[in-house]
Protein backbone atom coordinates (compact mmCIF):
# COMPACT_ATOMS: atom_id res chain seq x y z
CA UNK A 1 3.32 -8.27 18.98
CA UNK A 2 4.04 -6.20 15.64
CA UNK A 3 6.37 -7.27 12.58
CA UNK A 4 9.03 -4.93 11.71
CA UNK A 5 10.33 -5.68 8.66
CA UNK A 6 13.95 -3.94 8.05
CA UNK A 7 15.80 -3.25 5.00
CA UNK A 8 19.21 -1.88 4.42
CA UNK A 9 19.47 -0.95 0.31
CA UNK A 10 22.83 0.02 -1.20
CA UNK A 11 21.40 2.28 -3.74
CA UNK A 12 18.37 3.92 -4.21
CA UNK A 13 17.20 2.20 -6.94
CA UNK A 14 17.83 -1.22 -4.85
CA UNK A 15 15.68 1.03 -2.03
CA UNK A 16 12.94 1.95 -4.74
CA UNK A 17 13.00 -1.70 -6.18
CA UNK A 18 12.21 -2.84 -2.34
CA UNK A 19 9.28 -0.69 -1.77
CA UNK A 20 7.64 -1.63 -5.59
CA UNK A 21 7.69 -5.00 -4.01
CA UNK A 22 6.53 -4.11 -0.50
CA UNK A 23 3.62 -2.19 -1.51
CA UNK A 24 2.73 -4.79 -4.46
CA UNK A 25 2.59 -7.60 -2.33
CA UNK A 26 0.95 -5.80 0.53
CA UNK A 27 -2.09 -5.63 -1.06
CA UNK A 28 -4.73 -2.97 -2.06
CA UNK A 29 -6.59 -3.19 1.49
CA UNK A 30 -3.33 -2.10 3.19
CA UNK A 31 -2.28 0.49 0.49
CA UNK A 32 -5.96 2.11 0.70
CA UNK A 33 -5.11 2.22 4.97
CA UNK A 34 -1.72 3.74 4.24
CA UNK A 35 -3.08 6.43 2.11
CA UNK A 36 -6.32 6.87 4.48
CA UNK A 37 -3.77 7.21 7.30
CA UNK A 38 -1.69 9.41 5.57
CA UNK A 39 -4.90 12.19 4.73
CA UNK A 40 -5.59 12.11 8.06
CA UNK A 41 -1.80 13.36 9.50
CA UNK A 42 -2.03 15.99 6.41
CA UNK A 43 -5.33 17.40 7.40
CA UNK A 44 -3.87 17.26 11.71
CA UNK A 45 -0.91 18.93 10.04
CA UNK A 46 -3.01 22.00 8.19
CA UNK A 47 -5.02 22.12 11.49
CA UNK A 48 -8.64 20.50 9.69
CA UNK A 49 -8.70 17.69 12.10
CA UNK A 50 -12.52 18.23 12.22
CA UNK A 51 -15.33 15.86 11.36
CA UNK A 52 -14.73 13.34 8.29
CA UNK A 53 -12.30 13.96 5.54
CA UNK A 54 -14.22 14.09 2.70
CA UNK A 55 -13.75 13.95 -1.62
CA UNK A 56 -13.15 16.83 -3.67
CA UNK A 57 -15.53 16.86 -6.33
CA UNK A 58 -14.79 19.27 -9.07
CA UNK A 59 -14.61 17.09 -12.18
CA UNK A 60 -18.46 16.45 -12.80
CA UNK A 61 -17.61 14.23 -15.71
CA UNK A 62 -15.06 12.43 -18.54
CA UNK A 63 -15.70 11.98 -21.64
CA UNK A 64 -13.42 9.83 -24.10
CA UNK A 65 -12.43 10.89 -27.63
């Protein structure tokens, strides 16, 4: 069976505060998922559901000052 968690916030900075928490002590495993998750519903949305999402890689390299 799944957890729902619920929460009701009276302002949104109470509603903001909440989901610093939430995603702070989620973890980064399950913020990586949520974000993975998310590209993929972005990419069914633009119609590139094809094959593996893959990286953008147009900055070849950083250099600090």
């Amino acid at each position: 069976m799944r957890k729902v968690q619920v929460h009701k916030a009276r302002s949104w900075r109470e509603a903001e505060a909440f989901n610093a928490r939430f995603w702070r002590q989620a973890g980064a495993p399950a913020r990586l998922s949520a974000v993975w998750l998310m590209v993929g519903e972005f990419l069914k949305l633009r119609g590139k559901s094809s094959g593996q999402p893959r990286l953008r890689r147009s900055v070849q390299n950083v250099e600090r000052q």
